[in-house]
PDB file of N, CA and C in Angstrom:
ATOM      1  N   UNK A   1      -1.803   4.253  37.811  1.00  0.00           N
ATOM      2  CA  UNK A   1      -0.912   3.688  36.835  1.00  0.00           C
ATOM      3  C   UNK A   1       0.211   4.676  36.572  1.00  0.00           C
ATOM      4  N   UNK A   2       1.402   4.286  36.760  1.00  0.00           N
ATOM      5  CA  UNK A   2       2.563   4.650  36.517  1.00  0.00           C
ATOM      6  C   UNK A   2       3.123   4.855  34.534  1.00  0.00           C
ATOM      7  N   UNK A   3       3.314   5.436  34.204  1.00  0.00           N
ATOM      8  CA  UNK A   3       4.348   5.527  32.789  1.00  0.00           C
ATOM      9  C   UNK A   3       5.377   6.718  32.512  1.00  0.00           C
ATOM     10  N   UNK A   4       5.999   6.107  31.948  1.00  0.00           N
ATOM     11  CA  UNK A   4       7.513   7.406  32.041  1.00  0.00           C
ATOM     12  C   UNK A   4       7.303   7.690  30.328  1.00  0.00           C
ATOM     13  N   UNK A   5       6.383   7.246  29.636  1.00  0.00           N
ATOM     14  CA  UNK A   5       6.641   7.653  28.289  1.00  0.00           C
ATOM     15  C   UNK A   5       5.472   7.500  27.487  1.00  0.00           C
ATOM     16  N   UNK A   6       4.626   8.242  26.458  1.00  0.00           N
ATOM     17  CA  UNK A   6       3.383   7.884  25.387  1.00  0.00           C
ATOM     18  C   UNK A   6       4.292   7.664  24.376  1.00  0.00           C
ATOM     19  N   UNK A   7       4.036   7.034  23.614  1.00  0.00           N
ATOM     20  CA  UNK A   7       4.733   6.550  22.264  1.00  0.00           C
ATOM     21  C   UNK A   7       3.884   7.166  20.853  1.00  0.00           C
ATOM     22  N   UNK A   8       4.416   7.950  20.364  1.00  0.00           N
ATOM     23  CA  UNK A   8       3.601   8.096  19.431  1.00  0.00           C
ATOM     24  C   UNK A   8       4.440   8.227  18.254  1.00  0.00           C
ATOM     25  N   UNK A   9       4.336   7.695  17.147  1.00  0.00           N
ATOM     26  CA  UNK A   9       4.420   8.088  15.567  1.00  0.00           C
ATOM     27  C   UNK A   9       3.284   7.950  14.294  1.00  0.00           C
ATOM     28  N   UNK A  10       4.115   7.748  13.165  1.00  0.00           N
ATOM     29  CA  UNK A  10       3.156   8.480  12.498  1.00  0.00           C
ATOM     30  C   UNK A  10       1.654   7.426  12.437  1.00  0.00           C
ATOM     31  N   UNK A  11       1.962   5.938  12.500  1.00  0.00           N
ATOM     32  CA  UNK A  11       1.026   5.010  12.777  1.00  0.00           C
ATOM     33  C   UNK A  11      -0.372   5.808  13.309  1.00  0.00           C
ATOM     34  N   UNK A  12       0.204   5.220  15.084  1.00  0.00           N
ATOM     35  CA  UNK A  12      -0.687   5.377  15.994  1.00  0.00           C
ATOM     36  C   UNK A  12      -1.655   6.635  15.689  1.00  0.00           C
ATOM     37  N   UNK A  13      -0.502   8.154  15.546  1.00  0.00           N
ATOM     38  CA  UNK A  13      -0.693   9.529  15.633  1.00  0.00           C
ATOM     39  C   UNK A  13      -2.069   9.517  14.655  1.00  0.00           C
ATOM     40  N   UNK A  14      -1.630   9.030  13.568  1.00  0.00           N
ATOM     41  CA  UNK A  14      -2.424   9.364  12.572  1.00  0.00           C
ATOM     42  C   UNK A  14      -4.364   8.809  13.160  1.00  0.00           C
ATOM     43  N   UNK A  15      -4.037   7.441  13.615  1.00  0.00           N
ATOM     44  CA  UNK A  15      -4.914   6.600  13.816  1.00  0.00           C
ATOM     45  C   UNK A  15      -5.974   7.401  15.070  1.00  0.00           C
ATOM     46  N   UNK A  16      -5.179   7.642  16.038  1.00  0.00           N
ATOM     47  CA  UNK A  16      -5.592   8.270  17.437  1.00  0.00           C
ATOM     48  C   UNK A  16      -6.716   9.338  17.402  1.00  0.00           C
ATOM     49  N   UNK A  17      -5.689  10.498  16.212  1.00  0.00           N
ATOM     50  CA  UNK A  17      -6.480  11.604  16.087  1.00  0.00           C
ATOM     51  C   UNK A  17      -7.528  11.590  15.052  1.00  0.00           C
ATOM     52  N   UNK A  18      -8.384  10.785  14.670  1.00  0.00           N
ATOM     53  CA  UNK A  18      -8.836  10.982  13.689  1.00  0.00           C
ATOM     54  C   UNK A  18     -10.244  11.631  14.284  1.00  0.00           C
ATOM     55  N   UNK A  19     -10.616  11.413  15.276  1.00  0.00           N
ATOM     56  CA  UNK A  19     -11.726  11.899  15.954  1.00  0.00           C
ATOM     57  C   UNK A  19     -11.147  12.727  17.022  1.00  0.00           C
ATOM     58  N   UNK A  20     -10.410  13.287  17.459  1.00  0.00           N
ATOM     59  CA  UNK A  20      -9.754  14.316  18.513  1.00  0.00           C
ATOM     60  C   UNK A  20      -8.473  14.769  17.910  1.00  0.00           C
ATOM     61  N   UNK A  21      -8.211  15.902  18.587  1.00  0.00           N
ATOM     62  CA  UNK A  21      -6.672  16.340  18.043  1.00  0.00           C
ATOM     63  C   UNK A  21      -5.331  15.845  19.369  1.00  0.00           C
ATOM     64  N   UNK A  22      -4.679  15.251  19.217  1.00  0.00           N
ATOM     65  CA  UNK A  22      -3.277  14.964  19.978  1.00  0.00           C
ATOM     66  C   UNK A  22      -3.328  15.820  21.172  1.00  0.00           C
ATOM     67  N   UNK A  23      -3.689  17.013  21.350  1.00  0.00           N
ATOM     68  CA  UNK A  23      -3.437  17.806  22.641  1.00  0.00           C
ATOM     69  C   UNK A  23      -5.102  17.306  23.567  1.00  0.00           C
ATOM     70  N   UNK A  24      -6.172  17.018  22.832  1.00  0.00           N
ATOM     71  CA  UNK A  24      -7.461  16.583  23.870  1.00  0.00           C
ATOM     72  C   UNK A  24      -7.128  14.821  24.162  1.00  0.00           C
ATOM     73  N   UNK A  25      -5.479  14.513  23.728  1.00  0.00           N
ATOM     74  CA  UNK A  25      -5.793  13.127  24.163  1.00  0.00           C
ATOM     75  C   UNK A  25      -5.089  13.151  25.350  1.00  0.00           C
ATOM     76  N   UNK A  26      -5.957  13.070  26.469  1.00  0.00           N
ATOM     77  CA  UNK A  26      -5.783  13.092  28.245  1.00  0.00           C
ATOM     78  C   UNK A  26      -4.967  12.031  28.783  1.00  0.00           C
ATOM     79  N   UNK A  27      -4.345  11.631  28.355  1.00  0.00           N
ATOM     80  CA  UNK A  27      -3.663  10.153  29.129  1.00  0.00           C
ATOM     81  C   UNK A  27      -2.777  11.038  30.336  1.00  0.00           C
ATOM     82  N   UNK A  28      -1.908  12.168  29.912  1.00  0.00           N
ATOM     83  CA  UNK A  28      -1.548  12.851  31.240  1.00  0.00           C
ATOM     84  C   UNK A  28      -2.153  12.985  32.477  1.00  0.00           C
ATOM     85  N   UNK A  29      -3.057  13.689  32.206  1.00  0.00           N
ATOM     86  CA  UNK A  29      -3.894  14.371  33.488  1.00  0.00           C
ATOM     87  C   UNK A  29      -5.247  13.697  33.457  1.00  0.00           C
ATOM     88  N   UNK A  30      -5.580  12.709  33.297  1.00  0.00           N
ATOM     89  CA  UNK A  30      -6.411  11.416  33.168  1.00  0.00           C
ATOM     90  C   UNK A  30      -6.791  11.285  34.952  1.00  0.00           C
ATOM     91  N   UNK A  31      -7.735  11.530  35.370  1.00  0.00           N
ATOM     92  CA  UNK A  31      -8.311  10.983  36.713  1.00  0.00           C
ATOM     93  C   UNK A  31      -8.239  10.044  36.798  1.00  0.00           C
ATOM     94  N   UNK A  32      -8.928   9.147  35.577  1.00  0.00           N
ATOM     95  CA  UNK A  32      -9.487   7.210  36.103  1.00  0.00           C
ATOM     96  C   UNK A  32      -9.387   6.656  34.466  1.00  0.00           C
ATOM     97  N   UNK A  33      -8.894   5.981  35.210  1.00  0.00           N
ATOM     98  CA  UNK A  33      -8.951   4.881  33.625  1.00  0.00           C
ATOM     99  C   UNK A  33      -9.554   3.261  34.173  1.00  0.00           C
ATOM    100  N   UNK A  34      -9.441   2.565  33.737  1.00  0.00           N
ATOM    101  CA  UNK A  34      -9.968   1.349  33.359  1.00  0.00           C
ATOM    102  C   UNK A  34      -9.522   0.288  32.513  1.00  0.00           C
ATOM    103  N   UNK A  35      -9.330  -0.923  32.789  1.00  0.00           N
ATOM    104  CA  UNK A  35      -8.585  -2.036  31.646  1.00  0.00           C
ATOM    105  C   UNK A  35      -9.830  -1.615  30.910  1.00  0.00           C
ATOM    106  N   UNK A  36      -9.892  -2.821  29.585  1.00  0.00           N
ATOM    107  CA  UNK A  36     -11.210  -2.856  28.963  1.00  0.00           C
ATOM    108  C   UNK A  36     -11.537  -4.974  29.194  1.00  0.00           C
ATOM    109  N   UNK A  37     -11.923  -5.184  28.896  1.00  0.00           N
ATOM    110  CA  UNK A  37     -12.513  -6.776  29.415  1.00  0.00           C
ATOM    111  C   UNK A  37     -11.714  -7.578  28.222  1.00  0.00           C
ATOM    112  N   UNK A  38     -11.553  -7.000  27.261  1.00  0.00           N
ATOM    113  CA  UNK A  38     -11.506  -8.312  26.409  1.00  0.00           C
ATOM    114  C   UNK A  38      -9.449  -8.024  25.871  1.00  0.00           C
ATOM    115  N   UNK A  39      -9.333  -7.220  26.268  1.00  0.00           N
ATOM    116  CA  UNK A  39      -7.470  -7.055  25.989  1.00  0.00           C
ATOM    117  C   UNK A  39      -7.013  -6.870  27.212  1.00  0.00           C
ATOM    118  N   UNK A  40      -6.025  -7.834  27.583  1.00  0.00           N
ATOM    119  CA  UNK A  40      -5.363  -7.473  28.885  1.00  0.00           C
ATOM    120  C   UNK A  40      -4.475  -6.421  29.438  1.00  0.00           C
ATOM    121  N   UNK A  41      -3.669  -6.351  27.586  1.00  0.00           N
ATOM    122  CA  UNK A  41      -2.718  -5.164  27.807  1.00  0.00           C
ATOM    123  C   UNK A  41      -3.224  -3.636  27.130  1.00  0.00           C
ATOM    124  N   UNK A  42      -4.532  -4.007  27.487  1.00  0.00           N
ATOM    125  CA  UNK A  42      -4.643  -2.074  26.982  1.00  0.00           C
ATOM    126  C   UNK A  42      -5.587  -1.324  27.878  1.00  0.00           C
ATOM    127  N   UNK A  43      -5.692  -0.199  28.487  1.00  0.00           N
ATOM    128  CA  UNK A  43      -6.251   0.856  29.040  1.00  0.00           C
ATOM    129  C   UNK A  43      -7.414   1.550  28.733  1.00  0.00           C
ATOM    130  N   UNK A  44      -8.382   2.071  29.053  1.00  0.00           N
ATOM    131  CA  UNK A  44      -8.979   2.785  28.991  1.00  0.00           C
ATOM    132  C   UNK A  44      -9.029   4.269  29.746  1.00  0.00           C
ATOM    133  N   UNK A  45      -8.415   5.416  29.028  1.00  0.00           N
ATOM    134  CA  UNK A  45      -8.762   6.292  29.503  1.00  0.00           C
ATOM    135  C   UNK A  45     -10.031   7.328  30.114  1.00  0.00           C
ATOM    136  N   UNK A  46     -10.365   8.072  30.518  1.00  0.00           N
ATOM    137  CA  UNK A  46     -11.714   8.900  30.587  1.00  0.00           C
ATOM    138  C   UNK A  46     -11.466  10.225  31.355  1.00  0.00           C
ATOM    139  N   UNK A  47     -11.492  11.402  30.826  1.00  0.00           N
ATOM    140  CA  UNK A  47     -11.196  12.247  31.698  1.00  0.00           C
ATOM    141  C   UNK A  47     -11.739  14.001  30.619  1.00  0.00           C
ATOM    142  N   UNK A  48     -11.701  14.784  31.293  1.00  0.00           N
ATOM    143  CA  UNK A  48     -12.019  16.259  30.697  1.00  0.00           C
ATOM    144  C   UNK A  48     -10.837  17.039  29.836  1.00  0.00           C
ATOM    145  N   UNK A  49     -10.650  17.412  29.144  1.00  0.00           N
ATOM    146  CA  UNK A  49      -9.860  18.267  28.219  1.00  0.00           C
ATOM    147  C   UNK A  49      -9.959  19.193  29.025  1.00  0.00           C
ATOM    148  N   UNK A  50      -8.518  20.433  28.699  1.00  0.00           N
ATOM    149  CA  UNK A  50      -8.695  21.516  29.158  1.00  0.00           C
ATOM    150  C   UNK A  50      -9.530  22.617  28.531  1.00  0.00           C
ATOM    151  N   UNK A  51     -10.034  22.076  27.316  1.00  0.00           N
ATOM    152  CA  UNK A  51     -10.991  22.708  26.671  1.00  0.00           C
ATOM    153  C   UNK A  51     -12.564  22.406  27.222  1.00  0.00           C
ATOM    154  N   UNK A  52     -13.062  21.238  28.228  1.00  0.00           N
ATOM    155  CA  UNK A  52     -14.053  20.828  28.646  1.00  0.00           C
ATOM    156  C   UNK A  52     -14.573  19.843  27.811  1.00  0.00           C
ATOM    157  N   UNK A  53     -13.540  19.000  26.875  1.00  0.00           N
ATOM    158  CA  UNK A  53     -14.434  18.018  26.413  1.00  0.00           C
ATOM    159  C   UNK A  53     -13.920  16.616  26.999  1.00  0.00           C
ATOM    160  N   UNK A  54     -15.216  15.767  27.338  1.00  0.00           N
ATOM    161  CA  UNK A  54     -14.985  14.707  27.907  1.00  0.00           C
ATOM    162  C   UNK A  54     -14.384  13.381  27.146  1.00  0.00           C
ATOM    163  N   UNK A  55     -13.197  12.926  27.218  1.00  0.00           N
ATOM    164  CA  UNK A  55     -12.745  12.095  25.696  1.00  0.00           C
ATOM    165  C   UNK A  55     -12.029  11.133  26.473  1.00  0.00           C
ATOM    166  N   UNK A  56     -12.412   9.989  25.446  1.00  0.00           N
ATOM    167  CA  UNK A  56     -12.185   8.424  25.596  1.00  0.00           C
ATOM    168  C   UNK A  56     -11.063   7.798  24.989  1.00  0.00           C
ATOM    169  N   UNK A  57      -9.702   7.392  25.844  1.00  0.00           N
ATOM    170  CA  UNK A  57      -8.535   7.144  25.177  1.00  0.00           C
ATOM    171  C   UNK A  57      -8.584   5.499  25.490  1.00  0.00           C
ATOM    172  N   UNK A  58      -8.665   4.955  24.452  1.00  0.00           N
ATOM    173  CA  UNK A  58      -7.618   3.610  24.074  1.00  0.00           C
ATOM    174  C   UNK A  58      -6.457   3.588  23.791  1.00  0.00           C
ATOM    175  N   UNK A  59      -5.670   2.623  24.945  1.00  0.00           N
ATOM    176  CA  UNK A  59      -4.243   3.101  24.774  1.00  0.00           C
ATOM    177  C   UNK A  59      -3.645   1.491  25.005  1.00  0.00           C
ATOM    178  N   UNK A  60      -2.421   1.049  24.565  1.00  0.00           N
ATOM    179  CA  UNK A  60      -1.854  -0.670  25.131  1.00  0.00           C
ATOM    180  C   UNK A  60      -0.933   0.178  26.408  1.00  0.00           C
ATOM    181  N   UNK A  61      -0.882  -0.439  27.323  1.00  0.00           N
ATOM    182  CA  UNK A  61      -0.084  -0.506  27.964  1.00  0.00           C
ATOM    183  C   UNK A  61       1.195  -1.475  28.340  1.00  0.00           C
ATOM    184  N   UNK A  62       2.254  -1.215  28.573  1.00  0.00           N
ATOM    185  CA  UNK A  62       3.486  -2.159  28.826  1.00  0.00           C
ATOM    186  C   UNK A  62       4.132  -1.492  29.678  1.00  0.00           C
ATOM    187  N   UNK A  63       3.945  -2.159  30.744  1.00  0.00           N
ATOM    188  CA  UNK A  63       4.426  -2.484  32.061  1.00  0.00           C
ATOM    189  C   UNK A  63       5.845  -2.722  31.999  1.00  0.00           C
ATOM    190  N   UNK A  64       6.512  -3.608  31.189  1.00  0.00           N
ATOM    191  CA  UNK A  64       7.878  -3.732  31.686  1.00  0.00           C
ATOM    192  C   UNK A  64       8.688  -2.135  31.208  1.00  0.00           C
ATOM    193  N   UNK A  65       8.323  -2.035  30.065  1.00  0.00           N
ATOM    194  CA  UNK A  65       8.853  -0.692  29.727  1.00  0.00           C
ATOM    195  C   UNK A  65       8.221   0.722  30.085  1.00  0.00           C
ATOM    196  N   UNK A  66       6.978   0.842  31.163  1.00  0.00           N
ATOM    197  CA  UNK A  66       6.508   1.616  31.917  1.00  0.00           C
ATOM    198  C   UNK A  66       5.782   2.556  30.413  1.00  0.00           C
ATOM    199  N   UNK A  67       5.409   2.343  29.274  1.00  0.00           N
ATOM    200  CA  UNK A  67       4.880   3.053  28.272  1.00  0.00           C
ATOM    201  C   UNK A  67       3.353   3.164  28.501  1.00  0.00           C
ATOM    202  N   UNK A  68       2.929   4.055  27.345  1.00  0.00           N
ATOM    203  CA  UNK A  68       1.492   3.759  26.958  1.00  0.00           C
ATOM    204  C   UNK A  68       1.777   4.255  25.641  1.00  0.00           C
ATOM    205  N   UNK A  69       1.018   3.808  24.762  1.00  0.00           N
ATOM    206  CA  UNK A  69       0.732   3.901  22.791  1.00  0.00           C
ATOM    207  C   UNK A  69      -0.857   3.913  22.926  1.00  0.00           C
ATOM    208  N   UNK A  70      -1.315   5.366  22.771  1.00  0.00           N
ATOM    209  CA  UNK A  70      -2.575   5.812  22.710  1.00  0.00           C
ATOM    210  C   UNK A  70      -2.843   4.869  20.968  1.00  0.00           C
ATOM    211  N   UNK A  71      -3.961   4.177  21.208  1.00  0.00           N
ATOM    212  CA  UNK A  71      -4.517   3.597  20.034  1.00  0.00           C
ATOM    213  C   UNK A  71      -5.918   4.645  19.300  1.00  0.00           C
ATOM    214  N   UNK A  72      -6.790   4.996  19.893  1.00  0.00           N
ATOM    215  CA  UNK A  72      -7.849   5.294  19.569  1.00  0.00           C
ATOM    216  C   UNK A  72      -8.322   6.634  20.396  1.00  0.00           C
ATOM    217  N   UNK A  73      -9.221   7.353  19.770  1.00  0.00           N
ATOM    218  CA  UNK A  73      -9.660   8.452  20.941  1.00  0.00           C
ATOM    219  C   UNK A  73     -11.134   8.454  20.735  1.00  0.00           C
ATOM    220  N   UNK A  74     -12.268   9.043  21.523  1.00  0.00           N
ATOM    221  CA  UNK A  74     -13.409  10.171  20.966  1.00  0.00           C
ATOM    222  C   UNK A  74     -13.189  10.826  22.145  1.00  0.00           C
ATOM    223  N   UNK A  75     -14.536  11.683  22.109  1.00  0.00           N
ATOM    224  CA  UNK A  75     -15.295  12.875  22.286  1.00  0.00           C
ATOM    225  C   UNK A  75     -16.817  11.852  22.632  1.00  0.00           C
ATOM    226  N   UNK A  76     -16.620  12.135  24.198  1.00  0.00           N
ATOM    227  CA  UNK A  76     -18.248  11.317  25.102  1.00  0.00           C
ATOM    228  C   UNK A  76     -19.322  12.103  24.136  1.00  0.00           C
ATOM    229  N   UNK A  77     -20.271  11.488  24.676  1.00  0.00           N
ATOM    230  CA  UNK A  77     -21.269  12.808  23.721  1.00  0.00           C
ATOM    231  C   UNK A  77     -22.707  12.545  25.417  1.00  0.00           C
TER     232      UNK A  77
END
């Protein structure tokens, strides 16, 4: 998956990090992601922090404008 931009303000930001901090949310350097089944336009991230923690990004994606808007994060356990 291609994107030229994460979107973030104070909304999302606030929402995202409430269980991770903004720098463990991997959508950059993300190996594999995944739709999720029941939203067409949103992503599933999965990948390692550079700190070694394994964390789970919900993000919408939009294609025409090549974005992603991280919605949600954790920490796998």
């Amino acid at each position: 998956m291609l994107f030229e931009a994460i979107e973030w303000d104070e909304h999302n930001l606030d929402h995202a990090c409430r269980r991770v901090s903004a720098t463990e949310i991997v959508i950059t350097n993300a190996t594999f992601y995944r739709p999720p089944q029941e939203h067409a336009d949103r992503v599933l991230f999965t990948d390692l922090t550079d700190g070694g923690k394994r964390v789970t990004v919900v993000a919408r994606y939009d294609a025409a404008r090549r974005t992603v808007r991280p919605i949600t994060a954790w920490e796998e356990s």
